[in-house]
PDB file of N, CA and C in Angstrom:
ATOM      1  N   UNK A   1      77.419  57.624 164.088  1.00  0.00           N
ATOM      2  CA  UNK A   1      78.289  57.619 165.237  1.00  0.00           C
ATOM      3  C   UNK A   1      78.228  56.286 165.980  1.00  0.00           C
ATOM      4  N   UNK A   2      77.044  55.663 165.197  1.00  0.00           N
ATOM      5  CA  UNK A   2      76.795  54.209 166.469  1.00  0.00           C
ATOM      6  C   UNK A   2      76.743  54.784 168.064  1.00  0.00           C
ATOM      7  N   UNK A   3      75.839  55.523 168.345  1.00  0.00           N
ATOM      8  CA  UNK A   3      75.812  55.563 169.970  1.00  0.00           C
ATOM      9  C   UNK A   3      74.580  54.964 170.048  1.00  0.00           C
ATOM     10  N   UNK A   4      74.215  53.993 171.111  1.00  0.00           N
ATOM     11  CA  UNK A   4      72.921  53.357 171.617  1.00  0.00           C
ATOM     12  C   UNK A   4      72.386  54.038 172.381  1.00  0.00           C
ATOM     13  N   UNK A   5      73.071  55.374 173.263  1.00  0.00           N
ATOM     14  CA  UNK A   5      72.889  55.507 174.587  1.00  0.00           C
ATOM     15  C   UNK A   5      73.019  57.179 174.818  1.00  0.00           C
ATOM     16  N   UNK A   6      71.986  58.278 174.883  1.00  0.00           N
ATOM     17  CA  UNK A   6      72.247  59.215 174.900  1.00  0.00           C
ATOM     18  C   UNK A   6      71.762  59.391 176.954  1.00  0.00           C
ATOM     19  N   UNK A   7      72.395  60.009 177.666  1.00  0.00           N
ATOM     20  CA  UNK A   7      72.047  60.381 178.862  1.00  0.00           C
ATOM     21  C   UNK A   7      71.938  61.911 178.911  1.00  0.00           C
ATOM     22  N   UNK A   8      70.510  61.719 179.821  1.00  0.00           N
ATOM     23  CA  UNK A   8      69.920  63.689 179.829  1.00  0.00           C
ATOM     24  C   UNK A   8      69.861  63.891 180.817  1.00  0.00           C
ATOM     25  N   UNK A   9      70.603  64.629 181.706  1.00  0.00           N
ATOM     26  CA  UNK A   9      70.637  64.971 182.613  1.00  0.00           C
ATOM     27  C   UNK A   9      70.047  66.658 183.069  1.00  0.00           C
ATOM     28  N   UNK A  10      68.688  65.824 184.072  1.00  0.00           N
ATOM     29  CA  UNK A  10      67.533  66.484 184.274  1.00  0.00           C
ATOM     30  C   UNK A  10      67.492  66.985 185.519  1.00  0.00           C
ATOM     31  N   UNK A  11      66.666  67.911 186.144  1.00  0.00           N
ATOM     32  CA  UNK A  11      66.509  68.310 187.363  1.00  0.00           C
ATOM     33  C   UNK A  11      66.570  67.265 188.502  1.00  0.00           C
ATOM     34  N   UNK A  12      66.102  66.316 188.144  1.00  0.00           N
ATOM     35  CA  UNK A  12      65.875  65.205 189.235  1.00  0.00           C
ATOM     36  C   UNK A  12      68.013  65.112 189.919  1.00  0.00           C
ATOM     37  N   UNK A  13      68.753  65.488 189.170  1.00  0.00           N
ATOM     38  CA  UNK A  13      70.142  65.103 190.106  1.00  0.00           C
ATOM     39  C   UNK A  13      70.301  66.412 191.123  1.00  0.00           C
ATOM     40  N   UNK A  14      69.433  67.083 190.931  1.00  0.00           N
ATOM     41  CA  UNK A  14      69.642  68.211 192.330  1.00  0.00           C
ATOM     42  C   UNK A  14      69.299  66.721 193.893  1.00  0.00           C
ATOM     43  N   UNK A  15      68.683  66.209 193.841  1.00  0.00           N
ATOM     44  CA  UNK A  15      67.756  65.879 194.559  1.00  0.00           C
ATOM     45  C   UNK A  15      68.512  64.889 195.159  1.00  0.00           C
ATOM     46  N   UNK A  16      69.905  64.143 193.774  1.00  0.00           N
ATOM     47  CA  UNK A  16      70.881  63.599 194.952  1.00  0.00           C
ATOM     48  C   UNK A  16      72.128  64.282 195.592  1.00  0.00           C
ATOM     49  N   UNK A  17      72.127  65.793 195.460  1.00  0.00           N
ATOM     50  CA  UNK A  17      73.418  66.048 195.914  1.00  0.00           C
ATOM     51  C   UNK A  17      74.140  66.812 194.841  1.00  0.00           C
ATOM     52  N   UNK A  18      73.551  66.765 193.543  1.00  0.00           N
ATOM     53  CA  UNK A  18      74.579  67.225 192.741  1.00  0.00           C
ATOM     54  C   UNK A  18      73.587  68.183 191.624  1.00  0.00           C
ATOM     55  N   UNK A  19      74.589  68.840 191.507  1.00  0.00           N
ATOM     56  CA  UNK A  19      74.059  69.823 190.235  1.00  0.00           C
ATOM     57  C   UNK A  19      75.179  69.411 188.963  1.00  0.00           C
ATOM     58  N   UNK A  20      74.227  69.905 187.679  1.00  0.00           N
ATOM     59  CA  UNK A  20      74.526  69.271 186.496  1.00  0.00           C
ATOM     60  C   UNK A  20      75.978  68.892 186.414  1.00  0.00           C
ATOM     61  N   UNK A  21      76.971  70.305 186.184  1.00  0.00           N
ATOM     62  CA  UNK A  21      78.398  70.181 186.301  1.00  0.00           C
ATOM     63  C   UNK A  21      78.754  68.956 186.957  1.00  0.00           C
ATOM     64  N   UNK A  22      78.497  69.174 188.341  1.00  0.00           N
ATOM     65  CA  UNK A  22      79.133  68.496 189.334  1.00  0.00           C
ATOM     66  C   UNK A  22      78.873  66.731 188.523  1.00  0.00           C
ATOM     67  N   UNK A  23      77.857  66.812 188.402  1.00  0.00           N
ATOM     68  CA  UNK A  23      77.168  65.442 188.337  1.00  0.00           C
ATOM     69  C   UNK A  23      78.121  64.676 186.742  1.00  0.00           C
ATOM     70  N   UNK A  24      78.230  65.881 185.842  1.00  0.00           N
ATOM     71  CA  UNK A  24      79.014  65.788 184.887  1.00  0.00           C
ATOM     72  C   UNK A  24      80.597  65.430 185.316  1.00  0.00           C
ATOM     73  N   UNK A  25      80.872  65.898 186.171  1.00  0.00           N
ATOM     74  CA  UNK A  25      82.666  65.851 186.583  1.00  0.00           C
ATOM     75  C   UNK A  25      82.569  64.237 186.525  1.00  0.00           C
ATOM     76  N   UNK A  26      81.955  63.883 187.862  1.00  0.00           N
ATOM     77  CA  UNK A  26      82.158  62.585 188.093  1.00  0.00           C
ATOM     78  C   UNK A  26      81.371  61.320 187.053  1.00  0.00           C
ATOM     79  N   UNK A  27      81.108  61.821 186.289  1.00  0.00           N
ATOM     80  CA  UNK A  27      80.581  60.641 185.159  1.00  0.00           C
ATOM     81  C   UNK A  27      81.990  60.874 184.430  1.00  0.00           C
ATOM     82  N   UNK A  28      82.696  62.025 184.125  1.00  0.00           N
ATOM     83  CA  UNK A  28      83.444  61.481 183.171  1.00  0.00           C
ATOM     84  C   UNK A  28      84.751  61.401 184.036  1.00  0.00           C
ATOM     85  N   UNK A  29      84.709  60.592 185.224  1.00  0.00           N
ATOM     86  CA  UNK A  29      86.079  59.988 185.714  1.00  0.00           C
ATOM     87  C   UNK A  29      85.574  58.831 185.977  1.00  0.00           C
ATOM     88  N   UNK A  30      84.684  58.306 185.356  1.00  0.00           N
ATOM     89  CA  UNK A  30      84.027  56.711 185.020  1.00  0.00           C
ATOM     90  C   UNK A  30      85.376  56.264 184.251  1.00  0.00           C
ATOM     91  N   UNK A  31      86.064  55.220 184.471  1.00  0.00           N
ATOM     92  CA  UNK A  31      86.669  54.701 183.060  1.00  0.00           C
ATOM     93  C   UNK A  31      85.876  54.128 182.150  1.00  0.00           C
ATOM     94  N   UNK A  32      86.258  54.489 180.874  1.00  0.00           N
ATOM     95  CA  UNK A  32      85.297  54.116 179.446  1.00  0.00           C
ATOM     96  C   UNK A  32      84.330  54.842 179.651  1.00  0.00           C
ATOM     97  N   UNK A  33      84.051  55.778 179.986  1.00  0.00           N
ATOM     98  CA  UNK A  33      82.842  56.288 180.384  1.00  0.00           C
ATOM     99  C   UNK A  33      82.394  57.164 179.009  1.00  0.00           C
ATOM    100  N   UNK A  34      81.915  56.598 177.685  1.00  0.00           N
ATOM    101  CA  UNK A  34      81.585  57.580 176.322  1.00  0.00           C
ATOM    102  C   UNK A  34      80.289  57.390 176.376  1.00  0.00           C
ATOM    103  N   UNK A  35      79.523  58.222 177.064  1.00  0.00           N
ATOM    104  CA  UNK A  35      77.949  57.954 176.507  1.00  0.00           C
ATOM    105  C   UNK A  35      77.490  59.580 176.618  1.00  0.00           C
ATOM    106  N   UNK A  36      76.907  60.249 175.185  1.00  0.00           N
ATOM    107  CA  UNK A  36      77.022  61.759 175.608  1.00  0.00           C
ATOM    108  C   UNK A  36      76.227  62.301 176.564  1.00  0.00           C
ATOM    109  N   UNK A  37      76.356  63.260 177.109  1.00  0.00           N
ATOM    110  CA  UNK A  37      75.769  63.750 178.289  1.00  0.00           C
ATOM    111  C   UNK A  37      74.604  65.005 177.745  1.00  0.00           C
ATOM    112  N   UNK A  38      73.940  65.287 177.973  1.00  0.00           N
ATOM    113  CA  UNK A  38      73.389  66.130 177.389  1.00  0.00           C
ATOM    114  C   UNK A  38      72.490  67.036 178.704  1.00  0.00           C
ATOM    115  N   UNK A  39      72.388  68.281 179.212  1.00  0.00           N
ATOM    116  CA  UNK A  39      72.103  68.862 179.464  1.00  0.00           C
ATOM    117  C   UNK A  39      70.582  69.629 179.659  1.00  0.00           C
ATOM    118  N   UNK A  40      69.607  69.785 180.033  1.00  0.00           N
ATOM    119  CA  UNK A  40      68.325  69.582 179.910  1.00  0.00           C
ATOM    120  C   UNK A  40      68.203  71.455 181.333  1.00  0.00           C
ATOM    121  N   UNK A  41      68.133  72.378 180.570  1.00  0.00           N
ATOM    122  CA  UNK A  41      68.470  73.623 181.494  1.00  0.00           C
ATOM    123  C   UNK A  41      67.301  74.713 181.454  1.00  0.00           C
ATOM    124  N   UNK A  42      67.001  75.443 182.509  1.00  0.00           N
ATOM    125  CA  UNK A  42      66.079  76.936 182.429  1.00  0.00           C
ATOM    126  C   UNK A  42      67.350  77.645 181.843  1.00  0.00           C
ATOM    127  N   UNK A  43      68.226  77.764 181.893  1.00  0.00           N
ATOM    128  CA  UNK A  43      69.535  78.779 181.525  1.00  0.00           C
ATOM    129  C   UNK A  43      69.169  78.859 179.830  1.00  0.00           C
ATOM    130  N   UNK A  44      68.878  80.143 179.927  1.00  0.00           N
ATOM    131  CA  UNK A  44      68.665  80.654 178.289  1.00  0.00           C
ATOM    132  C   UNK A  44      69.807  80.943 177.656  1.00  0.00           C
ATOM    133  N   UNK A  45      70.487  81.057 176.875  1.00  0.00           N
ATOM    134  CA  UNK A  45      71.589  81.358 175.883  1.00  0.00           C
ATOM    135  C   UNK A  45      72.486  80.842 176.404  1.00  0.00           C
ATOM    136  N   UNK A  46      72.739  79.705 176.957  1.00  0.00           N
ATOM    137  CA  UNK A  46      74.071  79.439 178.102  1.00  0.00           C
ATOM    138  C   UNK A  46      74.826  78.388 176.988  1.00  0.00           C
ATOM    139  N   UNK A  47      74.040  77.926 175.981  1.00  0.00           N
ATOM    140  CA  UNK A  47      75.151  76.873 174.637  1.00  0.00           C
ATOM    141  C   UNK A  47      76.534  76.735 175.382  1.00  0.00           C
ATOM    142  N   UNK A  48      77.033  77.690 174.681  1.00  0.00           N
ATOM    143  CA  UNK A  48      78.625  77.905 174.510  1.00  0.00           C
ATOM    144  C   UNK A  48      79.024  77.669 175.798  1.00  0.00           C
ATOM    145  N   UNK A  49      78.568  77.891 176.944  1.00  0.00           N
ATOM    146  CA  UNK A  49      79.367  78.006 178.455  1.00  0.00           C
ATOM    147  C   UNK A  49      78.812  76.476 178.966  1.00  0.00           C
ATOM    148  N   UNK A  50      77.957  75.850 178.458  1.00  0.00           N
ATOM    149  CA  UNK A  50      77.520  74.256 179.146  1.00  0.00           C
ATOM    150  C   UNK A  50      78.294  73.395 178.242  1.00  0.00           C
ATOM    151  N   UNK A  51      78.554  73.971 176.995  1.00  0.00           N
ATOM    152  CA  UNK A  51      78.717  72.800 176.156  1.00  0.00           C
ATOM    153  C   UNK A  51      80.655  73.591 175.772  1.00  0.00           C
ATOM    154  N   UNK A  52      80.987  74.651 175.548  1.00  0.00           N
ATOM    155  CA  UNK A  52      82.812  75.038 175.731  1.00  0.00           C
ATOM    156  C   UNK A  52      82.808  74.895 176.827  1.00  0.00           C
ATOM    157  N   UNK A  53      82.576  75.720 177.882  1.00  0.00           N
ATOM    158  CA  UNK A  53      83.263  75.534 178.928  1.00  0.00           C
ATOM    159  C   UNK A  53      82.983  74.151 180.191  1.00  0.00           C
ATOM    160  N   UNK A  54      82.331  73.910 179.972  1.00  0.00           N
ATOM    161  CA  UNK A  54      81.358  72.658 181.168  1.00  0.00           C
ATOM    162  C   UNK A  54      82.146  71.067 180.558  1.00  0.00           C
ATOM    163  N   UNK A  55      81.850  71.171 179.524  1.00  0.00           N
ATOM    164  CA  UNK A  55      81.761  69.996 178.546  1.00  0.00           C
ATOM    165  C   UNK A  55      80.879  68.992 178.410  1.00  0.00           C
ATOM    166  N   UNK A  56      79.510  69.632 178.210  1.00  0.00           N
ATOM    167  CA  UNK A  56      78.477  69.099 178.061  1.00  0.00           C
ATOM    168  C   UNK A  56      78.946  68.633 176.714  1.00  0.00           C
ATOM    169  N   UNK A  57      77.841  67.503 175.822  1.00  0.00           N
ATOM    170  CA  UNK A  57      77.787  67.310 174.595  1.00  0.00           C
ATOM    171  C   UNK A  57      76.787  68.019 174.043  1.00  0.00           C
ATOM    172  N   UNK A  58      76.099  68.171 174.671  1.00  0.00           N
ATOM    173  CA  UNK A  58      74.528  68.915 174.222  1.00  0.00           C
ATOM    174  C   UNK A  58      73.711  69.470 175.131  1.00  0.00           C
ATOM    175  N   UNK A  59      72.967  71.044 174.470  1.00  0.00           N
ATOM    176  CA  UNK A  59      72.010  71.778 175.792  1.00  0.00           C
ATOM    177  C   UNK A  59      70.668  71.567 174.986  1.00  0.00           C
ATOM    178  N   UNK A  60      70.281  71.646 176.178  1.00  0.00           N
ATOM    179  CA  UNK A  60      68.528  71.778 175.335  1.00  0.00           C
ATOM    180  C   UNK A  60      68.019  72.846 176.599  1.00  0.00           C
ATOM    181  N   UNK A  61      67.002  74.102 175.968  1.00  0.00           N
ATOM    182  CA  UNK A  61      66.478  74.879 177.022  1.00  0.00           C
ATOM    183  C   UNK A  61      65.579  74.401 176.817  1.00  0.00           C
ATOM    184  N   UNK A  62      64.791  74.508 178.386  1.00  0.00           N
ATOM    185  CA  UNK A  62      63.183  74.275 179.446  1.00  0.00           C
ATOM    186  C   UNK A  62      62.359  75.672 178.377  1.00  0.00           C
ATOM    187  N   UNK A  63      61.796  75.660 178.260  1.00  0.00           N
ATOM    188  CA  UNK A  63      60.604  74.311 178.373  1.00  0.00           C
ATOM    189  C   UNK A  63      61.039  73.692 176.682  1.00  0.00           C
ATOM    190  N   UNK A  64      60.874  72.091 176.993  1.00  0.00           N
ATOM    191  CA  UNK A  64      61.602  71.218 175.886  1.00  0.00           C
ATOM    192  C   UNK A  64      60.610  71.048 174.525  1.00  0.00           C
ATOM    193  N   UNK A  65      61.234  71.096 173.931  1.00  0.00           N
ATOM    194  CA  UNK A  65      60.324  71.388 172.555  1.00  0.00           C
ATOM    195  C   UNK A  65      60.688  69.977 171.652  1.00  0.00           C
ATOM    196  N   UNK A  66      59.552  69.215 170.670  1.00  0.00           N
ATOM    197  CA  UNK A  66      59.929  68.289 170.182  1.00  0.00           C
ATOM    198  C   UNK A  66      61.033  68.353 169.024  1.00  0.00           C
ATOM    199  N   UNK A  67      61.300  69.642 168.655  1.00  0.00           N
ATOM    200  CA  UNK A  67      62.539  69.816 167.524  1.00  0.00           C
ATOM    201  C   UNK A  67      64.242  70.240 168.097  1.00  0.00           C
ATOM    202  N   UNK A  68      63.911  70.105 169.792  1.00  0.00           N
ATOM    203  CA  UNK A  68      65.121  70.223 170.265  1.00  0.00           C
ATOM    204  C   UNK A  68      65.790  68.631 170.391  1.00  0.00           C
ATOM    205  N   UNK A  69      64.402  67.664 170.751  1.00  0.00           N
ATOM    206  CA  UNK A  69      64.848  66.543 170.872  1.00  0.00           C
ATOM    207  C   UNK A  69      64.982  65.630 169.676  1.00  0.00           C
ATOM    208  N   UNK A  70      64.469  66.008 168.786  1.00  0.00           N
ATOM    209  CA  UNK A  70      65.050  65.471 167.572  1.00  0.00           C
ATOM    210  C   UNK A  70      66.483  66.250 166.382  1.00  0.00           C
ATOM    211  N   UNK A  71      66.743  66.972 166.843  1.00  0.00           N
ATOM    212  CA  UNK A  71      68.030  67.851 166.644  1.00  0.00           C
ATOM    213  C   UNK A  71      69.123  67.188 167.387  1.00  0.00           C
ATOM    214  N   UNK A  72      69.012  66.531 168.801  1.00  0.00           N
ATOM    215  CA  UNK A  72      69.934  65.719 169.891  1.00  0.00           C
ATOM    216  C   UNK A  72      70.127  64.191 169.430  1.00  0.00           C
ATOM    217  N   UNK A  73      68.734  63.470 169.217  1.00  0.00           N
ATOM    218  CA  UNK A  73      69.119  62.998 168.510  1.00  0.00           C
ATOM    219  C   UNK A  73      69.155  62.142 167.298  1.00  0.00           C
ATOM    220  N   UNK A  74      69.302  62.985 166.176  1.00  0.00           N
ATOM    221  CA  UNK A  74      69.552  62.881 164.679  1.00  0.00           C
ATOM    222  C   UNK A  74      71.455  63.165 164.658  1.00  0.00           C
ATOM    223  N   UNK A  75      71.621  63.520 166.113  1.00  0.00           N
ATOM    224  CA  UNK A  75      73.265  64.564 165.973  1.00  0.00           C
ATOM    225  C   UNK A  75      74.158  62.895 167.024  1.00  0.00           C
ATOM    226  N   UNK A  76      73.357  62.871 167.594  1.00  0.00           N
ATOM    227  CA  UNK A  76      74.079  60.985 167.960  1.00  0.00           C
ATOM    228  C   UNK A  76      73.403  60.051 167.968  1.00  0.00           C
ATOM    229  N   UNK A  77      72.835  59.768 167.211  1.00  0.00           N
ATOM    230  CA  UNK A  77      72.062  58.806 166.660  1.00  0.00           C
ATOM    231  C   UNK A  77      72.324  58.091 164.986  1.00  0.00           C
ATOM    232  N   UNK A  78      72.899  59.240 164.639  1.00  0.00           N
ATOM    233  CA  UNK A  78      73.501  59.077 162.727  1.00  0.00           C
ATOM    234  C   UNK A  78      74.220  58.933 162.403  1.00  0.00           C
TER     235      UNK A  78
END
């Protein structure tokens, strides 16, 4: 895919004001803004609703496991 640049968006954006979504809206009204976003959540089975409906690129559930982060990325990284 040639991406250099995966962004994980972690608990720490409560802390400015924004929760994931939100924080997601306004990254992608960046112009050029392609760097995937990826999701980092306590929300158990939530896939399909962060990543169809949200438009995350990628979820990973808490507590983070080293085969979630190499599953993220081997998937934009290859």
């Amino acid at each position: 895919m040639g991406i250099s640049t995966i962004l994980f968006l972690l608990i720490i954006s409560i802390k400015f004001g924004f929760n994931g979504p939100e924080l997601l809206e306004n990254l992608r009204k960046i112009e050029n803004f392609n760097i995937p976003v990826v999701i980092h959540t306590i929300s158990k089975g939530e896939r399909k609703h962060f990543i169809d409906d949200l438009g995350f690129d990628e979820y990973i559930e808490k507590p983070i496991r080293y085969e979630d982060i190499e599953r993220v990325l081997k998937k934009f990284l290859s």
